[in-house]
C-alpha atoms as a PDB file:
ATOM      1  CA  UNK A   1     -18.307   3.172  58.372  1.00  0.00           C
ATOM      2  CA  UNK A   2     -19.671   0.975  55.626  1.00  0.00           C
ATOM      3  CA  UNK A   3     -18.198  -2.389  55.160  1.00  0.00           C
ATOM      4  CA  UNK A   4     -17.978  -2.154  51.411  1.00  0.00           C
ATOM      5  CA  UNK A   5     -14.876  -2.913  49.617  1.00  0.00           C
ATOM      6  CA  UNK A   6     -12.210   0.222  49.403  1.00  0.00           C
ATOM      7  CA  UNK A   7     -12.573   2.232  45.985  1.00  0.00           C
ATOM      8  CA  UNK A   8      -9.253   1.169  45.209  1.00  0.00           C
ATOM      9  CA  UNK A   9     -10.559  -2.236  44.689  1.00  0.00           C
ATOM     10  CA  UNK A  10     -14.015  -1.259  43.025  1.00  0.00           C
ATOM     11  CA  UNK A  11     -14.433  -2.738  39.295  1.00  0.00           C
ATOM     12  CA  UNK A  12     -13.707  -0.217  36.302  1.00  0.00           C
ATOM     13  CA  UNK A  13     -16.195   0.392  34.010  1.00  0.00           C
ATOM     14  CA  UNK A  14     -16.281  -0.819  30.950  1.00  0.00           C
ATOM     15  CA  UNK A  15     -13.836   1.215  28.679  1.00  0.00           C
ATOM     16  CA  UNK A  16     -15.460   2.274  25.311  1.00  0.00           C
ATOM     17  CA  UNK A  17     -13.910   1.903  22.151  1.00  0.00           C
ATOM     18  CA  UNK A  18     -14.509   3.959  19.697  1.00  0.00           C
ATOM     19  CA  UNK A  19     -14.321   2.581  15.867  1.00  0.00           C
ATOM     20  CA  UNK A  20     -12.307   4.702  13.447  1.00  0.00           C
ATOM     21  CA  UNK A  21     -11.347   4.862   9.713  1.00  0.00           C
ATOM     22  CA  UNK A  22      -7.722   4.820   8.953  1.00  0.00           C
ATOM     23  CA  UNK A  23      -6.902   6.093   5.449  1.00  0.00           C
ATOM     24  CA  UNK A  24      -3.862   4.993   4.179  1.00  0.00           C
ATOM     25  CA  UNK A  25      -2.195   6.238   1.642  1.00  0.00           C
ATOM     26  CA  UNK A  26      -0.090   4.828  -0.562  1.00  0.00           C
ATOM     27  CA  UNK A  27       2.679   7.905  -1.825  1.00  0.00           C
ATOM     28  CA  UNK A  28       4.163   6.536  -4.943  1.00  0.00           C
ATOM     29  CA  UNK A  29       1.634   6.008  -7.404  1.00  0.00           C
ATOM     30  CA  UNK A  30       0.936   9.810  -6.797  1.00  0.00           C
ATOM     31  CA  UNK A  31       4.186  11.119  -6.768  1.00  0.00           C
ATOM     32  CA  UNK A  32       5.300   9.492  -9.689  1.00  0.00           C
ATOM     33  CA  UNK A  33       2.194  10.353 -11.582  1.00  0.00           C
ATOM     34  CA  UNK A  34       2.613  14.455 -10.431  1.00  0.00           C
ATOM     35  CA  UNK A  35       6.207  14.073 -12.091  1.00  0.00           C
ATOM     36  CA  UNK A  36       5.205  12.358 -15.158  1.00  0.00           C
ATOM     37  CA  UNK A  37       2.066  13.839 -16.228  1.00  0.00           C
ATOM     38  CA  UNK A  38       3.055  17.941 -15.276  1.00  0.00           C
ATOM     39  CA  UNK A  39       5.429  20.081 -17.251  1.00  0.00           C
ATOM     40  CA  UNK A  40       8.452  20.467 -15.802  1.00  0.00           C
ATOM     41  CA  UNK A  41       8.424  23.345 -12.613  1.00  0.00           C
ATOM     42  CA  UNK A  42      11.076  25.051 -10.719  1.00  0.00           C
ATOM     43  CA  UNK A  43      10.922  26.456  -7.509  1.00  0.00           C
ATOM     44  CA  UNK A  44      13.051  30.453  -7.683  1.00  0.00           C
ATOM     45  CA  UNK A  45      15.972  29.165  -7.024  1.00  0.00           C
ATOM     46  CA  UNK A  46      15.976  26.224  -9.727  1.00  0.00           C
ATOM     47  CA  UNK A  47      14.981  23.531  -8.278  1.00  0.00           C
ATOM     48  CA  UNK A  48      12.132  20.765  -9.374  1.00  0.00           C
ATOM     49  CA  UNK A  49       9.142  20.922  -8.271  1.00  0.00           C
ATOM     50  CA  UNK A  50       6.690  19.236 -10.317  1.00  0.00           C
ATOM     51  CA  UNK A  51       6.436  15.961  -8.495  1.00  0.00           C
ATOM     52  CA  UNK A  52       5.913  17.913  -4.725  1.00  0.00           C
ATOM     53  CA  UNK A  53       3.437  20.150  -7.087  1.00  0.00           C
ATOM     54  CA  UNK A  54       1.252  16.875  -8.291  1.00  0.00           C
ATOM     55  CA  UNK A  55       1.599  15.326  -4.970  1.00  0.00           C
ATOM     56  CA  UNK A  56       0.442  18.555  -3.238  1.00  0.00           C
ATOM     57  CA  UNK A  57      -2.936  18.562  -5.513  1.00  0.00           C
ATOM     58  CA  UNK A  58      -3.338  14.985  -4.934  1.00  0.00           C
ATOM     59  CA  UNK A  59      -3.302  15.178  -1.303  1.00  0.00           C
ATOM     60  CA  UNK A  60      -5.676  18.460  -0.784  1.00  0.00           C
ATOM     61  CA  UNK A  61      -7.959  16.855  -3.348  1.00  0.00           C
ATOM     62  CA  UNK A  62      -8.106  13.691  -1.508  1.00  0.00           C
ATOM     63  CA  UNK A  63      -8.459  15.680   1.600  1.00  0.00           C
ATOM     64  CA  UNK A  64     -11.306  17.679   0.758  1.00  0.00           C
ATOM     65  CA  UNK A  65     -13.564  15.335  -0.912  1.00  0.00           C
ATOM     66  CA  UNK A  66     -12.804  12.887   1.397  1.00  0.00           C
ATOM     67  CA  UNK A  67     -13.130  14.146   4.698  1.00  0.00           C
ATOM     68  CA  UNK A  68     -10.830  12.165   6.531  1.00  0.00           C
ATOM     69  CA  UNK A  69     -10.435  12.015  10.213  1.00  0.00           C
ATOM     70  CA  UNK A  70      -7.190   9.696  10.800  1.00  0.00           C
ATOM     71  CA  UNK A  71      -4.613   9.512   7.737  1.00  0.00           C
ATOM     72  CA  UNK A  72      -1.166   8.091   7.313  1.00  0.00           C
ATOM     73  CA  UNK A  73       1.305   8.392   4.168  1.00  0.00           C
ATOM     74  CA  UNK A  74       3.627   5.890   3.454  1.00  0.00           C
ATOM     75  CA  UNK A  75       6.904   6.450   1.497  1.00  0.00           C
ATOM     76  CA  UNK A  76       8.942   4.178  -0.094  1.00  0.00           C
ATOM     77  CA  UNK A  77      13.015   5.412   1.016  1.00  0.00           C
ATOM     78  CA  UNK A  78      14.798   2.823  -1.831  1.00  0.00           C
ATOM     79  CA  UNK A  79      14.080   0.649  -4.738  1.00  0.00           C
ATOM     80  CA  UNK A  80      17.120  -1.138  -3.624  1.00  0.00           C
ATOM     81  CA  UNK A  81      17.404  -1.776  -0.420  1.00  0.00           C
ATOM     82  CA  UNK A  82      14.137  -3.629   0.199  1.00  0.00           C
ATOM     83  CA  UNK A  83      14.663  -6.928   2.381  1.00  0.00           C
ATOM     84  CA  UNK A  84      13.543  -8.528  -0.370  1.00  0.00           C
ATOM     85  CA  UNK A  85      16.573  -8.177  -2.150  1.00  0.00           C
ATOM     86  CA  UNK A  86      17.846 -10.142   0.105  1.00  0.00           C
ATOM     87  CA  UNK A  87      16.116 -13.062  -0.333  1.00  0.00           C
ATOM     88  CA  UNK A  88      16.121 -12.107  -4.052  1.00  0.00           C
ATOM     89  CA  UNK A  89      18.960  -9.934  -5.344  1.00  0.00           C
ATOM     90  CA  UNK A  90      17.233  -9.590  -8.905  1.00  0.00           C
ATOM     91  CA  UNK A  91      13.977  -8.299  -7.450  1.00  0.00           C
ATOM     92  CA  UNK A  92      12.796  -5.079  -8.944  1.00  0.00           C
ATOM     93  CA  UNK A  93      16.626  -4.755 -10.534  1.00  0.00           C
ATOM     94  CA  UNK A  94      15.198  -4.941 -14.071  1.00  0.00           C
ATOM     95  CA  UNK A  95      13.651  -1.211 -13.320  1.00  0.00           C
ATOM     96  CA  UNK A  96      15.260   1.758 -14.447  1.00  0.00           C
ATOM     97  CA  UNK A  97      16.150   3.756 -11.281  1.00  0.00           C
ATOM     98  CA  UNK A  98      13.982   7.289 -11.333  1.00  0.00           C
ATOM     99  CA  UNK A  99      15.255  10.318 -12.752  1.00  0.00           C
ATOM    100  CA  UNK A 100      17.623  12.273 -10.584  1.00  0.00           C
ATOM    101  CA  UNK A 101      15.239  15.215 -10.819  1.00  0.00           C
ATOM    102  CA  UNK A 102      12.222  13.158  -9.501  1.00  0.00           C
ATOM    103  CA  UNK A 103      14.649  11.489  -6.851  1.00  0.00           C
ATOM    104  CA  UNK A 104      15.620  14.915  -5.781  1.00  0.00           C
ATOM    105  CA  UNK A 105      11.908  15.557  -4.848  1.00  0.00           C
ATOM    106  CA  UNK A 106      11.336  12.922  -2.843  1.00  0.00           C
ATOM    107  CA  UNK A 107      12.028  14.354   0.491  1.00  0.00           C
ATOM    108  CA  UNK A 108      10.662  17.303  -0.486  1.00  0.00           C
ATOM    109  CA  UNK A 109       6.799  15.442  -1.001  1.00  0.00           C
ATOM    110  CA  UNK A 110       7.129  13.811   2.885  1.00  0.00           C
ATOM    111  CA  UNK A 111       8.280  17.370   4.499  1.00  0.00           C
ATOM    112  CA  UNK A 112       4.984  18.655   2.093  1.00  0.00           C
ATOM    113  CA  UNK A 113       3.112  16.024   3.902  1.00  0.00           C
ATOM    114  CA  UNK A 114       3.995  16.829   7.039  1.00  0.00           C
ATOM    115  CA  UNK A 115       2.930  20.466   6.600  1.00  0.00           C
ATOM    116  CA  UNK A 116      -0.058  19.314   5.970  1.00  0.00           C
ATOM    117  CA  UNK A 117      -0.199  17.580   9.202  1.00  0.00           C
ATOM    118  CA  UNK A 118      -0.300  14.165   8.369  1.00  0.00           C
ATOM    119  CA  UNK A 119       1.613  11.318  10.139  1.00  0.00           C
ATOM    120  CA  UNK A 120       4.039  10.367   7.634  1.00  0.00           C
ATOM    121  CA  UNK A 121       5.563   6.598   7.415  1.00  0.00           C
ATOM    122  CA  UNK A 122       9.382   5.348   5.722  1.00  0.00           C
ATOM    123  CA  UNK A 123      11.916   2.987   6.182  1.00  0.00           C
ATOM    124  CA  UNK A 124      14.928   2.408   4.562  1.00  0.00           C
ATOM    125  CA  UNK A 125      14.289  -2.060   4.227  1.00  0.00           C
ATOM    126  CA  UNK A 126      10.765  -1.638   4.398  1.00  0.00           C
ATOM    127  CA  UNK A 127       8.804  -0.612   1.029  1.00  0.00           C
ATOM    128  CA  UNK A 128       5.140   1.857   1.366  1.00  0.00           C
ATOM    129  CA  UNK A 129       3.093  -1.314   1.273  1.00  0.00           C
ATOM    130  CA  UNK A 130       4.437  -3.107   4.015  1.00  0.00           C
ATOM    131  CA  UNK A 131       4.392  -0.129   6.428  1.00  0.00           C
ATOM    132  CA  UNK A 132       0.563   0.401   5.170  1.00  0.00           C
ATOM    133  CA  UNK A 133       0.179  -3.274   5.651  1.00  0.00           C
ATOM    134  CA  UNK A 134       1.643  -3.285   8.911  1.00  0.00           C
ATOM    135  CA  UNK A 135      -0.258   0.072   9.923  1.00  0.00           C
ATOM    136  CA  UNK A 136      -3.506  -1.996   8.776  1.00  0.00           C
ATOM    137  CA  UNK A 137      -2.913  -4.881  10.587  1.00  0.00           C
ATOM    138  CA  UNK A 138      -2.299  -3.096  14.050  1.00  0.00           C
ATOM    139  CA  UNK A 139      -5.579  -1.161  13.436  1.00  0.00           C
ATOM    140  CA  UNK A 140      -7.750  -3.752  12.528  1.00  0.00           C
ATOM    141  CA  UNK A 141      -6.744  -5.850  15.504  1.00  0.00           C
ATOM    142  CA  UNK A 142      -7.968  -2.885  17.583  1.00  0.00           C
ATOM    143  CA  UNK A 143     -11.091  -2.795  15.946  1.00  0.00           C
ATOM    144  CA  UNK A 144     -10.817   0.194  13.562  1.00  0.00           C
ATOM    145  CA  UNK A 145     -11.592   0.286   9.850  1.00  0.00           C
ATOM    146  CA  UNK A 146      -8.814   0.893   6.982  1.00  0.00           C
ATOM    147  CA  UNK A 147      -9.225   2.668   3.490  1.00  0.00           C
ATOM    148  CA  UNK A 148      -5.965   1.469   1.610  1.00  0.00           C
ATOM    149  CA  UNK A 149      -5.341   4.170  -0.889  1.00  0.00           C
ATOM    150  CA  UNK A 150      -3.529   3.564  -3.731  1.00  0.00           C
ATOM    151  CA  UNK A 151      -3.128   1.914  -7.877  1.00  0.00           C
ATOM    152  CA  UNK A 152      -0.837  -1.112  -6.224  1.00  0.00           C
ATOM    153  CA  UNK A 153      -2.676  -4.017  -7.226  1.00  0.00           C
ATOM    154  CA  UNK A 154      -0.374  -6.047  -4.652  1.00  0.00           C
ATOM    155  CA  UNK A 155      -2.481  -4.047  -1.826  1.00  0.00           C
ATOM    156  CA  UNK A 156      -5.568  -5.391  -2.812  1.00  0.00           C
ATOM    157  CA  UNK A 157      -4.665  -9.046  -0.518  1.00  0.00           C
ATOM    158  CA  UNK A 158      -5.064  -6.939   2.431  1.00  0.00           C
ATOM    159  CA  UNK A 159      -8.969  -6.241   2.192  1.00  0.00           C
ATOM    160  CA  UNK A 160     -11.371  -7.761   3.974  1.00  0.00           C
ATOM    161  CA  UNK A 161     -14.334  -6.517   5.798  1.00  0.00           C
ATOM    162  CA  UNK A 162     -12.894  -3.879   7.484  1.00  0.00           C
ATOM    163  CA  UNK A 163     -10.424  -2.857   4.800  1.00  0.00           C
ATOM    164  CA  UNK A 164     -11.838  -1.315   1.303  1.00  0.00           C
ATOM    165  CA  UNK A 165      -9.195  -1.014  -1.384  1.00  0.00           C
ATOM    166  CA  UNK A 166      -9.771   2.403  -3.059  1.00  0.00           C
ATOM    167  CA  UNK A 167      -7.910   3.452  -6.159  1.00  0.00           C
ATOM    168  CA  UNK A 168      -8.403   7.099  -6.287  1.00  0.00           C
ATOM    169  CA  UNK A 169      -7.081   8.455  -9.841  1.00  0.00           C
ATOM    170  CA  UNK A 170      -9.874   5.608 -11.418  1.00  0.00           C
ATOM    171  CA  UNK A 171     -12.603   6.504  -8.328  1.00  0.00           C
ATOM    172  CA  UNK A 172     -12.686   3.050  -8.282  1.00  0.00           C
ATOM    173  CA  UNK A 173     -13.730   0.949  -4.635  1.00  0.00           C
ATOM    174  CA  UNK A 174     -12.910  -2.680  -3.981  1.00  0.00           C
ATOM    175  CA  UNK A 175     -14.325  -4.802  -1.131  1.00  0.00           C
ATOM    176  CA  UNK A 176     -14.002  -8.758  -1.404  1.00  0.00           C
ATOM    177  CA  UNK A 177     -16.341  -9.134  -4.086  1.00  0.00           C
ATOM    178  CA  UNK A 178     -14.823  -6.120  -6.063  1.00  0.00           C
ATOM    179  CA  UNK A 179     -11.024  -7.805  -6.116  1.00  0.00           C
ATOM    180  CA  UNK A 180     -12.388 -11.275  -7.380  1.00  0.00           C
ATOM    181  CA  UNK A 181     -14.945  -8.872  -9.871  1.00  0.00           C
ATOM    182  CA  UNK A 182     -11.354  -7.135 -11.113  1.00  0.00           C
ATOM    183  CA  UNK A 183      -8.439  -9.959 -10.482  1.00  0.00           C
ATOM    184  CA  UNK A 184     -10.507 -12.648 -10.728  1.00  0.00           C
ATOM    185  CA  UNK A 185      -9.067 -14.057  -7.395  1.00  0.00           C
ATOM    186  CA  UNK A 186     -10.317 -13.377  -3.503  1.00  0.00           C
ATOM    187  CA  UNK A 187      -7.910 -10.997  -1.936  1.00  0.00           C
ATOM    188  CA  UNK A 188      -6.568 -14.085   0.488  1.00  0.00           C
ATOM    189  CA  UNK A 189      -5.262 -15.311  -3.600  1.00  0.00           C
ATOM    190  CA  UNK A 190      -3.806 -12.395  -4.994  1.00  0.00           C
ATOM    191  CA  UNK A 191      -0.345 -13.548  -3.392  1.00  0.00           C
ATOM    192  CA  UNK A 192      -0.676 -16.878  -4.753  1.00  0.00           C
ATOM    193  CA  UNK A 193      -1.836 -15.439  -7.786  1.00  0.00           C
ATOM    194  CA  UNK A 194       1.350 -13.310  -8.217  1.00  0.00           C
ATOM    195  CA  UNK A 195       3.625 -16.572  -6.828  1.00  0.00           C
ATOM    196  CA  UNK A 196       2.327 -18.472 -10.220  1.00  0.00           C
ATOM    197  CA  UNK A 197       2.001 -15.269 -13.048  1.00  0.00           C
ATOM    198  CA  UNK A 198       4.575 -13.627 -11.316  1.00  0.00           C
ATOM    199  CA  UNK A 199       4.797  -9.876 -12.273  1.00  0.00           C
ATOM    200  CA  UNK A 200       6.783  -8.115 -14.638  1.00  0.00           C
ATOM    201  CA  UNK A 201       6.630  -5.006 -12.885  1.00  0.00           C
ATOM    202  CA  UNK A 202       8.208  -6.375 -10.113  1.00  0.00           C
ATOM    203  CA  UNK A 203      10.470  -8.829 -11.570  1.00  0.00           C
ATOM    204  CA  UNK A 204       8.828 -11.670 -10.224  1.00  0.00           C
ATOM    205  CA  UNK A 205       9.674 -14.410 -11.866  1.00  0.00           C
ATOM    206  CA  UNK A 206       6.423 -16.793 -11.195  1.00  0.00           C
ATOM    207  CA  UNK A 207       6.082 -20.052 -12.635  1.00  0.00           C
ATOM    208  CA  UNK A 208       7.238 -20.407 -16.576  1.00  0.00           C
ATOM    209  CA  UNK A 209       4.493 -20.840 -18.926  1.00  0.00           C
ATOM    210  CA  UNK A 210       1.744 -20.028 -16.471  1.00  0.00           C
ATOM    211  CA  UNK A 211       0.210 -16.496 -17.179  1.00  0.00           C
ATOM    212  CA  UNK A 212      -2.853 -14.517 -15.870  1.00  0.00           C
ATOM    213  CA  UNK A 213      -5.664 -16.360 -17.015  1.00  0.00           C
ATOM    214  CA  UNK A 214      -4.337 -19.869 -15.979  1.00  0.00           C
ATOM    215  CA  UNK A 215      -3.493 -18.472 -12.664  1.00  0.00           C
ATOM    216  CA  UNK A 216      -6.560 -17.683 -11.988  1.00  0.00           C
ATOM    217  CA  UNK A 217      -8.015 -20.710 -13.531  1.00  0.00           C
ATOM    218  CA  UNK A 218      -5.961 -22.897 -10.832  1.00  0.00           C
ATOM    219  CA  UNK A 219      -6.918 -20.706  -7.709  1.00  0.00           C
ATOM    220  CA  UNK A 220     -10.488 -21.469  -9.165  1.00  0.00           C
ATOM    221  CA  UNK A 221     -10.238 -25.037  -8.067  1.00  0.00           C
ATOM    222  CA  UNK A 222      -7.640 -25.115  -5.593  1.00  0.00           C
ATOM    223  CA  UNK A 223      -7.485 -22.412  -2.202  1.00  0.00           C
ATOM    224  CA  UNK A 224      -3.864 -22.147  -2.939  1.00  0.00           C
ATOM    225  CA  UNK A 225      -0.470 -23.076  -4.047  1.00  0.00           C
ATOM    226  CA  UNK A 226      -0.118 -25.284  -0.488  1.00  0.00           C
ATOM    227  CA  UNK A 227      -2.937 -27.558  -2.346  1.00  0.00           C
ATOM    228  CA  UNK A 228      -2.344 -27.239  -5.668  1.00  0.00           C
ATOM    229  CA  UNK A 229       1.484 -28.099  -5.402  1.00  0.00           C
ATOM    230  CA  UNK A 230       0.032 -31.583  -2.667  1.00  0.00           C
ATOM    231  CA  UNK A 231      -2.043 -32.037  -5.766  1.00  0.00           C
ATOM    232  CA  UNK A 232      -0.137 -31.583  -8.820  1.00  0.00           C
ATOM    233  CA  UNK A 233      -1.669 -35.297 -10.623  1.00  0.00           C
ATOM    234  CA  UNK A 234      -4.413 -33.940 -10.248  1.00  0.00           C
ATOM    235  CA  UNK A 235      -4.404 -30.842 -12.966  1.00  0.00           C
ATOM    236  CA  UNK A 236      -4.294 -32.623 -15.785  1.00  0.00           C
ATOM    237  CA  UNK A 237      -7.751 -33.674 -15.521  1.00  0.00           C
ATOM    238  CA  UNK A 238      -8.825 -30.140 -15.215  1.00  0.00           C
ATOM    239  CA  UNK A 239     -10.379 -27.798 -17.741  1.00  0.00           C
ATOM    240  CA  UNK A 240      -7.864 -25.820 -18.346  1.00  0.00           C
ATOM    241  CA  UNK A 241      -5.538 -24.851 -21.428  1.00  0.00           C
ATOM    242  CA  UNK A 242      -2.536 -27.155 -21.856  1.00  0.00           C
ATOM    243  CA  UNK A 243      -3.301 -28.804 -18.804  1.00  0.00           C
ATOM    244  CA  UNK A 244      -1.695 -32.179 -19.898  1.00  0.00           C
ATOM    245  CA  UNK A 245       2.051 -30.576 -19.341  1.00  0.00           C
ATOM    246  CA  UNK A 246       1.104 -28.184 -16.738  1.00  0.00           C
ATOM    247  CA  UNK A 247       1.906 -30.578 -13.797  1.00  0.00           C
ATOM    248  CA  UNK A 248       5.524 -30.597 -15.280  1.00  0.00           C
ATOM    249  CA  UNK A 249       6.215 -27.454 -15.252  1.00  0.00           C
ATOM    250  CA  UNK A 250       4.645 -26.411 -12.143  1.00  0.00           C
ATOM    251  CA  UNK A 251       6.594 -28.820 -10.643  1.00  0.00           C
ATOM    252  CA  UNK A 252       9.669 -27.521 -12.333  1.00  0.00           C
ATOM    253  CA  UNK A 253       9.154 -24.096 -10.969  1.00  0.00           C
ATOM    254  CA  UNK A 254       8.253 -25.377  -7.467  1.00  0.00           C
ATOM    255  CA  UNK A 255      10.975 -23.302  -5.869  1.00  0.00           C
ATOM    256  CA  UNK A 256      10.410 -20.259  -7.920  1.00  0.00           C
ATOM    257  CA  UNK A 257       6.656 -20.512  -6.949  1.00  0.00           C
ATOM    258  CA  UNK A 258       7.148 -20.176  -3.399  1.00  0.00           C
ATOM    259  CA  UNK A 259      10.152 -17.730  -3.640  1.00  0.00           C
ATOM    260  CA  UNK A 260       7.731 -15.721  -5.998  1.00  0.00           C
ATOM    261  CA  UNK A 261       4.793 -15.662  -3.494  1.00  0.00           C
ATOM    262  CA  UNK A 262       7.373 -14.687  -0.454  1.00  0.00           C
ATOM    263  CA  UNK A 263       7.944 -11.633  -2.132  1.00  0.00           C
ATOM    264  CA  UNK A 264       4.654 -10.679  -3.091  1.00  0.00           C
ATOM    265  CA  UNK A 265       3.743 -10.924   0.381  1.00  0.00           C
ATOM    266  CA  UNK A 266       3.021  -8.123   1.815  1.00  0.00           C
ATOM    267  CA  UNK A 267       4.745  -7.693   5.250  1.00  0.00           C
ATOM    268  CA  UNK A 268       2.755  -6.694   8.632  1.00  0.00           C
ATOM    269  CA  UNK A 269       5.854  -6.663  10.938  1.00  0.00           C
ATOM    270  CA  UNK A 270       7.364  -3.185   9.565  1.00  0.00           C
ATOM    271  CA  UNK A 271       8.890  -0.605  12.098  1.00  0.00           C
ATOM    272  CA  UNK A 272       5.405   1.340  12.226  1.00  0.00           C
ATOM    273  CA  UNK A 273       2.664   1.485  15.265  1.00  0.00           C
ATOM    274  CA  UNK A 274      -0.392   3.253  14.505  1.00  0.00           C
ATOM    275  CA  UNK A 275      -1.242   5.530  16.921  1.00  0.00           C
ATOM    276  CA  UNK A 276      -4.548   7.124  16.576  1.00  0.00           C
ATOM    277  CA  UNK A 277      -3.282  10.549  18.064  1.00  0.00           C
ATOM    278  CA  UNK A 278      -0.580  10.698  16.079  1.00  0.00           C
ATOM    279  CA  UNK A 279      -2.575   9.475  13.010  1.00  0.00           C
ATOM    280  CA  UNK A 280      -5.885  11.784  13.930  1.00  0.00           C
ATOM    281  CA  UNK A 281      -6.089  14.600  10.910  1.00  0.00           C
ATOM    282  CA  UNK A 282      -6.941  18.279  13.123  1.00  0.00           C
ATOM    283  CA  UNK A 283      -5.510  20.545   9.772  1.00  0.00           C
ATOM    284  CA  UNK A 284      -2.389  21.874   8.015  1.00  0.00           C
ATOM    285  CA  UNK A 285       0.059  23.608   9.996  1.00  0.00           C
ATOM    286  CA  UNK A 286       0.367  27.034   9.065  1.00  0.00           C
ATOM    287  CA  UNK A 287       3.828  27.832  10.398  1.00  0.00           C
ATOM    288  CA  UNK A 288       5.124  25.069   8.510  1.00  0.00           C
ATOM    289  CA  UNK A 289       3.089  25.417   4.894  1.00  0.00           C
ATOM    290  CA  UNK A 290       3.727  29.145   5.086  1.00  0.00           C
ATOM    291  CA  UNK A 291       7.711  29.027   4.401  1.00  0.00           C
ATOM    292  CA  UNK A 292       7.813  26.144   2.815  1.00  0.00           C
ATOM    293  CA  UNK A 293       5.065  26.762  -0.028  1.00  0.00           C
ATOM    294  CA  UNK A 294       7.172  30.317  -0.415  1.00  0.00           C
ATOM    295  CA  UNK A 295      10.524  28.392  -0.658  1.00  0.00           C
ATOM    296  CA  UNK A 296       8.839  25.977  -3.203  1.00  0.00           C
ATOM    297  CA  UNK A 297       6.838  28.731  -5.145  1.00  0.00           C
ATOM    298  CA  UNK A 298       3.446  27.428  -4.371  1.00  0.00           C
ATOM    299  CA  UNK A 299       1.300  30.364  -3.723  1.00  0.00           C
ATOM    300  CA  UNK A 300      -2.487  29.713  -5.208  1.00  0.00           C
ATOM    301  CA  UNK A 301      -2.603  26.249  -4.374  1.00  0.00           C
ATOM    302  CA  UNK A 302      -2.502  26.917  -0.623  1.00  0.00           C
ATOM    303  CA  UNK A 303      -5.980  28.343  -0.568  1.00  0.00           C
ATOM    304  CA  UNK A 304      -6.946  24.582  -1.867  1.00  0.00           C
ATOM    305  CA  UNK A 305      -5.708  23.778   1.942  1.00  0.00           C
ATOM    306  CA  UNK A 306      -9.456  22.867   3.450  1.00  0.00           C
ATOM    307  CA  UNK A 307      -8.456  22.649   7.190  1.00  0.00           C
ATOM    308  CA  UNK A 308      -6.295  24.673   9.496  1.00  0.00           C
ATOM    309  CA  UNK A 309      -5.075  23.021  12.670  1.00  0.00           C
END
């Protein structure tokens, strides 16, 4: 018998991992977009359709010229319900709530996506870019590779390396160099950046009489807002516009800085785990595109479907 040690207790082998690309898409921008720029469409028995329409083309163009292998979609479920209206009832609250015919759609675009056979991602506290920054995080912590799909400019803080920002309506690419090329900031500044312009959109409120150009000024000379607010003598010697009273009123809207930057934060702690199985793209499933393409009154735009699982 040979006195080597029992199998049981042999060494594994070294487990292979195998890189991936994880395209993550961003839903909004492309629903919204499918509603606003189509006429209006009705599915036989009245309902609208044009936003799960514009979606659907988005998604099979995407598909097709892109080739993925792994994709997930993220929703957003409220505009209201976000935790950050928690820490910031007013946040977003300026924005007119979407038309109840677009509304009506919504669920309709994630059961379209799910035909499709793509993992699908919403939560109710949670908006689309924390569950793709969360999905993005767990991925590249693994080891994989992220495309971040979407107009958001807010999504652009998560690239780096692994993680190209791609805005596909422009056909436009951003790795590190192309964020500071298009904001004028590094990706790690984009939050900061939105802590002291703020953003409109948003209805973040920023710092008062700071805008784009002086944002982006400051994150020129300091990293962040952690060193330019231990700092704040120190900007009126720099070369920038007004700077003489901008230590006052930085310092005024300290608070609203911070409070401004915690919201444009994007979260990685949403309820999502990215599973590659789960996120691995084999085709559309027939048995569900079949009835619900009838029920909607697609019928041409199926053969645009490039992959059957």
């Amino acid at each position: 018998m040979s006195g080597g040690a029992p199998s049981s207790q042999m060494p594994l082998p070294w487990r292979v991992v195998v890189q991936r690309t994880v395209h993550l898409i961003d839903a909004s921008p492309y629903i919204f977009r499918g509603y606003f720029s189509l006429p209006a469409m009705q599915a036989p028995d009245g309902r609208p359709v044009s936003a799960i329409y514009g979606f659907a083309s988005f998604l099979l163009r995407y598909l097709k010229e892109e080739h993925p292998t792994h994709v997930g979609v993220c929703f957003d479920e409220s505009l209201t319900t976000s935790f950050r209206n928690d820490i910031y009832p007013e946040y977003k609250a300026q924005r007119e709530l979407p038309p109840p015919e677009l509304v009506e759609q919504l669920a309709g675009c994630q059961e379209l996506a799910r035909a499709l056979g793509l993992a699908v991602f919403v939560d109710s506290r949670y908006e689309a870019d924390d569950l793709v920054g969360t999905l993005a995080h767990q991925l590249l912590s693994k080891g994989h590779r992220a495309v971040v799909v979407s107009s958001d400019k807010d999504l652009a803080q998560l690239v780096v390396p692994e993680l190209e920002f791609f805005d596909f309506a422009r056909g436009e690419r951003y790795g590190e160099a192309g964020v500071v090329e298009r904001f004028g900031v590094r990706p790690t500044q984009i939050r900061d950046y939105l802590g002291l312009a703020g953003d409109a959109v948003d209805n973040i409120p920023g710092v008062r009489g700071v805008g784009k150009k002086t944002a982006v000024a400051l994150l020129g000379v300091f990293e962040d807002m952690d060193a330019l607010y231990a700092d704040l003598d120190g900007v009126a010697d720099l070369d920038v516009r007004g700077a003489r009273t901008l230590g006052a009123k930085l310092e005024a809207s300290r608070d609203l800085a911070f409070l401004s930057r915690e919201l444009a934060t994007i979260a990685t702690d949403a309820p999502a785990t990215a599973r590659l199985r789960e996120l691995a793209w084999k085709g559309a499933h027939r048995m569900l595109v079949d009835p619900l393409f009838d029920m909607l009154g697609f019928d041409r735009i199926r053969e645009r479907i490039p992959k059957w699982n």
